[in-house]
N, C-alpha and C. Protein backbone atom coordinates (compact mmCIF):
# COMPACT_ATOMS: atom_id res chain seq x y z
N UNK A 1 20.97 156.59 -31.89
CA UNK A 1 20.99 157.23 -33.19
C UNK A 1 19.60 157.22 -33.82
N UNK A 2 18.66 155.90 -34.07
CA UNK A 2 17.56 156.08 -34.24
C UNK A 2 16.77 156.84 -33.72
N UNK A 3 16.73 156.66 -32.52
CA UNK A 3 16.13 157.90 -31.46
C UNK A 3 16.02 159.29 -31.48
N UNK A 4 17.13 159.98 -32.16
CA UNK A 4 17.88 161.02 -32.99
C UNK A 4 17.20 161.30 -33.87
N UNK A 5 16.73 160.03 -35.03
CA UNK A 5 16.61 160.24 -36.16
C UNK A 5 14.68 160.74 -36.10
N UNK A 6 14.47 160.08 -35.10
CA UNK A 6 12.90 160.07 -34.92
C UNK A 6 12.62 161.58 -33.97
N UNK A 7 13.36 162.14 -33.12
CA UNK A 7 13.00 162.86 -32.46
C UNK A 7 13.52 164.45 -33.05
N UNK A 8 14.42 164.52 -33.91
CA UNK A 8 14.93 165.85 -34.36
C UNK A 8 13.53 166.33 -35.43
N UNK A 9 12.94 165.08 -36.31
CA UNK A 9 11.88 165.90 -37.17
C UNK A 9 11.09 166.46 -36.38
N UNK A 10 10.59 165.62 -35.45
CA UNK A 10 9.51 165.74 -34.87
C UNK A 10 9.39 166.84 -33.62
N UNK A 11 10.56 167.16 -33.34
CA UNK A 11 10.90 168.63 -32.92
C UNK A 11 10.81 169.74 -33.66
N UNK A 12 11.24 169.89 -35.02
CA UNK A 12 11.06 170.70 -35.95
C UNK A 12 9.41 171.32 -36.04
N UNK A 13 8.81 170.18 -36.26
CA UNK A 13 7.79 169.80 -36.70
C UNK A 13 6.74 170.72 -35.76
N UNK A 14 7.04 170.67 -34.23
CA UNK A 14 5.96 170.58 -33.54
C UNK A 14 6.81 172.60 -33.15
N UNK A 15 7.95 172.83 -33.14
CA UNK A 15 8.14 174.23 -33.01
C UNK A 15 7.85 174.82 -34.16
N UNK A 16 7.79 174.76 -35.12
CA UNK A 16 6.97 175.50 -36.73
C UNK A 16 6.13 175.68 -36.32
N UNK A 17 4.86 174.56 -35.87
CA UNK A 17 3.48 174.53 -36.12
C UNK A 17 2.87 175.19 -35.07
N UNK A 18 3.92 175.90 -33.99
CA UNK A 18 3.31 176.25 -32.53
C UNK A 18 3.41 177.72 -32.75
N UNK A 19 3.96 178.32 -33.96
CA UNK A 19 4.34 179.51 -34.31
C UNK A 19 2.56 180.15 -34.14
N UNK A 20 1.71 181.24 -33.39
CA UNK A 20 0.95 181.72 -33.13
C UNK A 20 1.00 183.27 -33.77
N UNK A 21 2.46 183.93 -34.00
CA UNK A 21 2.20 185.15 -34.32
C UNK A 21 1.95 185.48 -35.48
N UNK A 22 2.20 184.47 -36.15
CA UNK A 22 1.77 185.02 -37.84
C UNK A 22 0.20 185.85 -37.95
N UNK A 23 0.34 186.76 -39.26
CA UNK A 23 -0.94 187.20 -39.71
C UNK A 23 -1.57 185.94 -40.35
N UNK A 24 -2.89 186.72 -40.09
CA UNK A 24 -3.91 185.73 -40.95
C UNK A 24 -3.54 186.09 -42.29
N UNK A 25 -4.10 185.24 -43.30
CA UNK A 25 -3.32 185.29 -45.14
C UNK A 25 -4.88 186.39 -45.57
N UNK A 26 -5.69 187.04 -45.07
CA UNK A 26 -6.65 187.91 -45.41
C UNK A 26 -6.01 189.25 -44.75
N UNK A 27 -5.04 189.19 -44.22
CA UNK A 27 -4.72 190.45 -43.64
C UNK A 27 -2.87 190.77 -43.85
N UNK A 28 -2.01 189.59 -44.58
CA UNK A 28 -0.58 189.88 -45.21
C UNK A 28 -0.74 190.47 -46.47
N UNK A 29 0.01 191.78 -46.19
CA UNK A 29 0.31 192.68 -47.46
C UNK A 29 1.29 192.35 -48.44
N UNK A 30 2.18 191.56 -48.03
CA UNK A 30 3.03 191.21 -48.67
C UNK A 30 2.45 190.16 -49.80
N UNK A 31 1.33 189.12 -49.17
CA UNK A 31 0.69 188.41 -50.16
C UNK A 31 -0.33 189.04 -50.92
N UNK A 32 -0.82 189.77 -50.62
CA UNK A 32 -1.76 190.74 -51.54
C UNK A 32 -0.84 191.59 -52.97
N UNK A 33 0.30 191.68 -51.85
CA UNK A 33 0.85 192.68 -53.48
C UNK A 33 1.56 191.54 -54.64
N UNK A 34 1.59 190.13 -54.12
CA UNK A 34 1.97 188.96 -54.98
C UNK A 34 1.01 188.84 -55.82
N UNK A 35 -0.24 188.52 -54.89
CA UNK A 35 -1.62 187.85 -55.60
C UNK A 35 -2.85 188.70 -54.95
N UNK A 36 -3.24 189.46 -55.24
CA UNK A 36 -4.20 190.24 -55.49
C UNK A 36 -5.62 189.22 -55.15
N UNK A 37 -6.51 189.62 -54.17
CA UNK A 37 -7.79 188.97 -54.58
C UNK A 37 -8.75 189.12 -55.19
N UNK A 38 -8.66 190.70 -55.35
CA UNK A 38 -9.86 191.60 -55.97
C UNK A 38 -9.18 191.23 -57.55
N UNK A 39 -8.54 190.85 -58.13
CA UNK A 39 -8.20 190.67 -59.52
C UNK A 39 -9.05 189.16 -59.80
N UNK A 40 -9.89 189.90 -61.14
CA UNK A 40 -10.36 188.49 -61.67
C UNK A 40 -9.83 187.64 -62.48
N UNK A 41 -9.39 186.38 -62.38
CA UNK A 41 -8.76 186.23 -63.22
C UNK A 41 -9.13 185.41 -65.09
N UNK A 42 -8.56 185.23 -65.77
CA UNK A 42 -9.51 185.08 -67.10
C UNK A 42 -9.48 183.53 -66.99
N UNK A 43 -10.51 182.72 -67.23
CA UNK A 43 -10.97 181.42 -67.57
C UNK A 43 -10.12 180.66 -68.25
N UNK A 44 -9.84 179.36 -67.70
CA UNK A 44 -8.44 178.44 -68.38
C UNK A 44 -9.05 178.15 -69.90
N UNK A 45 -8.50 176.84 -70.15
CA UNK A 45 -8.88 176.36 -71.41
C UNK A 45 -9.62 175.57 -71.23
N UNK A 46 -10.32 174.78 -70.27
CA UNK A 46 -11.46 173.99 -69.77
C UNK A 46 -12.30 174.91 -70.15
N UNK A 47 -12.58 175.84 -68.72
CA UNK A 47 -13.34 176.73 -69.09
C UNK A 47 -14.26 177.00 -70.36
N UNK A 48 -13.15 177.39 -70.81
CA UNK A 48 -13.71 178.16 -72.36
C UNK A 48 -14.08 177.19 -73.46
N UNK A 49 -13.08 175.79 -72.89
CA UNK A 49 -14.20 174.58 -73.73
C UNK A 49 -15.50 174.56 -73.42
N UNK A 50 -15.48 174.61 -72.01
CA UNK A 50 -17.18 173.84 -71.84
C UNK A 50 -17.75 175.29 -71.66
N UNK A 51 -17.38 176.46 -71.96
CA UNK A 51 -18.40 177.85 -72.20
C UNK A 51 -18.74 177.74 -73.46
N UNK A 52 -17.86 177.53 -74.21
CA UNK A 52 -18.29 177.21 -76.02
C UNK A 52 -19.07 176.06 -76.11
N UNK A 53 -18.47 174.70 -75.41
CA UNK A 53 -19.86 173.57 -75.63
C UNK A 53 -20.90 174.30 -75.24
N UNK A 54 -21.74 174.43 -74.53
CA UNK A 54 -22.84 175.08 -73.55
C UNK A 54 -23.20 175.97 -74.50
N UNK A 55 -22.42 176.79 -75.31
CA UNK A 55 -23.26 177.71 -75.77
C UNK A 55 -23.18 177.41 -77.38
N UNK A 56 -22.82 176.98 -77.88
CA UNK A 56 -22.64 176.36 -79.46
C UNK A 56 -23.54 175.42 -79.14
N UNK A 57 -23.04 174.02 -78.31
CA UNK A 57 -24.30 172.70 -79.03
C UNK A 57 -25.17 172.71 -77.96
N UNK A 58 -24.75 172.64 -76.54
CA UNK A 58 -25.58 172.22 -75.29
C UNK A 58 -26.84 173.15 -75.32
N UNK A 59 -27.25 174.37 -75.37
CA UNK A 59 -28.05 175.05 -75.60
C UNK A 59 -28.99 175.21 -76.89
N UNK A 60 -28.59 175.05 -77.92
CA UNK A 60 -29.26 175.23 -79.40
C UNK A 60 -30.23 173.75 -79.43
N UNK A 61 -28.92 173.04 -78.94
CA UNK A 61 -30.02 171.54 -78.91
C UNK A 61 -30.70 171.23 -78.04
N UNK A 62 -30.69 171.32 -76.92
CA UNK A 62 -31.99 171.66 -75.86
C UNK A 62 -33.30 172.50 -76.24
N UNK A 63 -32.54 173.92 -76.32
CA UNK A 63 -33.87 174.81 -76.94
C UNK A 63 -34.76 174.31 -77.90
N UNK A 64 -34.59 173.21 -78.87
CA UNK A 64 -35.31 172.92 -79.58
C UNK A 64 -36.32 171.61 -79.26
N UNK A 65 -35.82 171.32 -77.65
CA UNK A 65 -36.87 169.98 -76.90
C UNK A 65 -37.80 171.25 -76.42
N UNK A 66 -39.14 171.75 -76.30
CA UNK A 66 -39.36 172.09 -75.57
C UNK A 66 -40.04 171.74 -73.94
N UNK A 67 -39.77 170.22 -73.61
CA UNK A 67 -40.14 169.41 -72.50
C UNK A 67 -38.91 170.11 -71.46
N UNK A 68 -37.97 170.09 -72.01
CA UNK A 68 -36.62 169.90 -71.16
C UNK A 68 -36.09 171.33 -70.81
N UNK A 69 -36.73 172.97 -71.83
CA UNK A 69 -35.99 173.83 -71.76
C UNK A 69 -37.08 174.35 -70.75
N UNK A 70 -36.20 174.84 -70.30
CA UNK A 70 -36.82 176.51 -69.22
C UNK A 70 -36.09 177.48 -68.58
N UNK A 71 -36.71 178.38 -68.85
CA UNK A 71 -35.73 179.82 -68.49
C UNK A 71 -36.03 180.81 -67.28
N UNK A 72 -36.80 179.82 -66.55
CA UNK A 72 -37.03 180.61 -65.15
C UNK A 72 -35.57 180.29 -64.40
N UNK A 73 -35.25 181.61 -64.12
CA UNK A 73 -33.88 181.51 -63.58
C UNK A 73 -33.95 181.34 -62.03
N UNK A 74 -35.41 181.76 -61.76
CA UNK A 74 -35.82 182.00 -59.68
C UNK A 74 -35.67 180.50 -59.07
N UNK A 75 -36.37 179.51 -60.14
CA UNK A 75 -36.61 178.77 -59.33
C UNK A 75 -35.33 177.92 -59.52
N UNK A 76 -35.60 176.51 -58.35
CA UNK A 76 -34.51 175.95 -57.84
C UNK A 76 -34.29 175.17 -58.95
N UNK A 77 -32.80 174.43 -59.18
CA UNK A 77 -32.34 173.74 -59.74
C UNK A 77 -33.01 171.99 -59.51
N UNK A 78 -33.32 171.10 -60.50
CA UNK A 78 -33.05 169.86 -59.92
C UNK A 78 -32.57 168.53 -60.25
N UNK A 79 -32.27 167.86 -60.24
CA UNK A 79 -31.25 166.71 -60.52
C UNK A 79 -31.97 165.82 -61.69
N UNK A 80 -33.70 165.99 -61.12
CA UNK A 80 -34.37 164.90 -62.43
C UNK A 80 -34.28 165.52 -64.31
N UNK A 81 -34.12 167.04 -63.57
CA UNK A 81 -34.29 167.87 -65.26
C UNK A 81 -33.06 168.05 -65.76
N UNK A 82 -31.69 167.45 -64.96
CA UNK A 82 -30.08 167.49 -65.47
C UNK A 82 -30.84 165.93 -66.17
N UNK A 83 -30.94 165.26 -65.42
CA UNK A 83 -30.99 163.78 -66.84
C UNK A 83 -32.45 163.84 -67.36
N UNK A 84 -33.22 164.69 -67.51
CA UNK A 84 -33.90 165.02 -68.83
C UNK A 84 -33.14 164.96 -69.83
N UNK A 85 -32.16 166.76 -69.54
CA UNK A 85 -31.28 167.26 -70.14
C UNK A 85 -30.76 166.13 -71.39
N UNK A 86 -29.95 165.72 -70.42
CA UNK A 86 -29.25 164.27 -70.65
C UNK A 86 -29.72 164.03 -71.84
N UNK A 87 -30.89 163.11 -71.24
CA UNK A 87 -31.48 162.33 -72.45
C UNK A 87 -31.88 163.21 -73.30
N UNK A 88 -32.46 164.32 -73.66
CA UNK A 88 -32.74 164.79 -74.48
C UNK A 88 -31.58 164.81 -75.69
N UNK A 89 -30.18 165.60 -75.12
CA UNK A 89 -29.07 165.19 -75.89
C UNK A 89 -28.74 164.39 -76.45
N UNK A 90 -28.84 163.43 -76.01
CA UNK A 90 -27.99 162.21 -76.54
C UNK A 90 -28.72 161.63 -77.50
N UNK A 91 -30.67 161.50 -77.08
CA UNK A 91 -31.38 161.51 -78.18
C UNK A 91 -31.15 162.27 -79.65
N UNK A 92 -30.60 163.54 -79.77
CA UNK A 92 -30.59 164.36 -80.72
C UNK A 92 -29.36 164.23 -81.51
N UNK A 93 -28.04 163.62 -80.57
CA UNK A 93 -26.88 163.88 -80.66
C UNK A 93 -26.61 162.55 -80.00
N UNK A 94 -26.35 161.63 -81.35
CA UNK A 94 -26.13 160.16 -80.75
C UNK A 94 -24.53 159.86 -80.86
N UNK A 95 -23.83 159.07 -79.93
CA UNK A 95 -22.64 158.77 -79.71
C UNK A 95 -22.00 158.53 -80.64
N UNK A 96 -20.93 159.02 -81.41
CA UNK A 96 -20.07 157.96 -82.62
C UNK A 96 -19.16 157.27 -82.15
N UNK A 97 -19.28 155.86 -81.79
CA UNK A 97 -18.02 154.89 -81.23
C UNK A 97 -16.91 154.93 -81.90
N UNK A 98 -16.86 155.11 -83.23
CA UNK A 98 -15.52 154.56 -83.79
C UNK A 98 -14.71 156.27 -83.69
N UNK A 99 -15.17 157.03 -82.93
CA UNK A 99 -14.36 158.35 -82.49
C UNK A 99 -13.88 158.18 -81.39
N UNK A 100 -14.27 157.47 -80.05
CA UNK A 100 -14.89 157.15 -78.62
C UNK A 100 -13.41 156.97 -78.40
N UNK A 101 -13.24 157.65 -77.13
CA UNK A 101 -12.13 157.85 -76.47
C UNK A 101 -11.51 156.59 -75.92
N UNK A 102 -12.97 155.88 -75.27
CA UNK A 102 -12.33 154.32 -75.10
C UNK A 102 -11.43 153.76 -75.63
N UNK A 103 -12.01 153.98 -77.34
CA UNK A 103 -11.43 152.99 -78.62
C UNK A 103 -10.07 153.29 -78.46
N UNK A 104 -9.69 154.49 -78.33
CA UNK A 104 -8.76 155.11 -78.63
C UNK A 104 -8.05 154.78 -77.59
N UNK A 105 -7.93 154.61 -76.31
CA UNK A 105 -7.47 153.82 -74.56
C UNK A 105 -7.17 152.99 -74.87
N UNK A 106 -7.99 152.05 -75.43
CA UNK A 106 -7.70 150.35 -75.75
C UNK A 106 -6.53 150.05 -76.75
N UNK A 107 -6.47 150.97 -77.55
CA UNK A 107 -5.91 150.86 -78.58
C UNK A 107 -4.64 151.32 -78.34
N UNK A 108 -4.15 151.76 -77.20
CA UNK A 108 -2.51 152.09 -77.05
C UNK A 108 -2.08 150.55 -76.50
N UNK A 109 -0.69 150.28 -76.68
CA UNK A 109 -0.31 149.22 -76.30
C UNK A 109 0.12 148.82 -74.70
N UNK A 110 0.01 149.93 -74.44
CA UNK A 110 0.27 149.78 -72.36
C UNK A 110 -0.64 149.67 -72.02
N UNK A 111 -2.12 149.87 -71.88
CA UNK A 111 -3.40 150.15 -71.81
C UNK A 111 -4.78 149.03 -72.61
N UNK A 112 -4.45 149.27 -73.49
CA UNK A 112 -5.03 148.22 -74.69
C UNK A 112 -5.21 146.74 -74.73
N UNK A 113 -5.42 145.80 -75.13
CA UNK A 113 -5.76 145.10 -75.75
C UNK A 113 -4.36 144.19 -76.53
């Protein structure tokens, strides 16, 4: 019976996965007329948070370091001028703890303190 129990999934398992004739999912019509690829779709609510941060504070307050801003778009990106960035921010725009998400973690009773 165990034997049974171990060998029927694992039969299942291995005749599904041996299935060769399917289309590729770039070439089923049936999934295209579900979900479309050429459709763009509109930006969640993350998104459009951190498009509004970025363009309300992350930008206005940078632009005004001029060490840290630059608008050459050619050249490469690099990791030391993201924590410029950084610091530049946080310099301008200092942390308020007693808002701080932590506080607020600690402070539930499952979690907390």
């Amino acid at each position: 019976m165990k034997q049974l129990i171990i060998i029927l999934p694992l039969v299942l398992f291995i005749s599904c996965s041996s299935n060769t004739s399917s289309v590729a999912p770039s070439e089923n019509s049936s999934l295209h007329s579900i979900s479309p690829s050429g459709v763009k779709n509109k930006p969640g609510f993350m998104q459009k948070s951190l498009n509004d941060f970025v363009k309300n504070d992350w930008t206005p307050t940078l632009s005004k370091d001029k060490k840290t801003y630059v608008e050459d778009k050619d050249r490469s990106f690099t990791l030391q001028e993201y924590a410029d960035k950084i610091s530049a921010y946080t310099k301008a725009k200092p942390a308020n703890h007693k808002e701080s998400n932590i506080n607020k973690l600690n402070a539930l009773p499952v979690i907390g303190k």
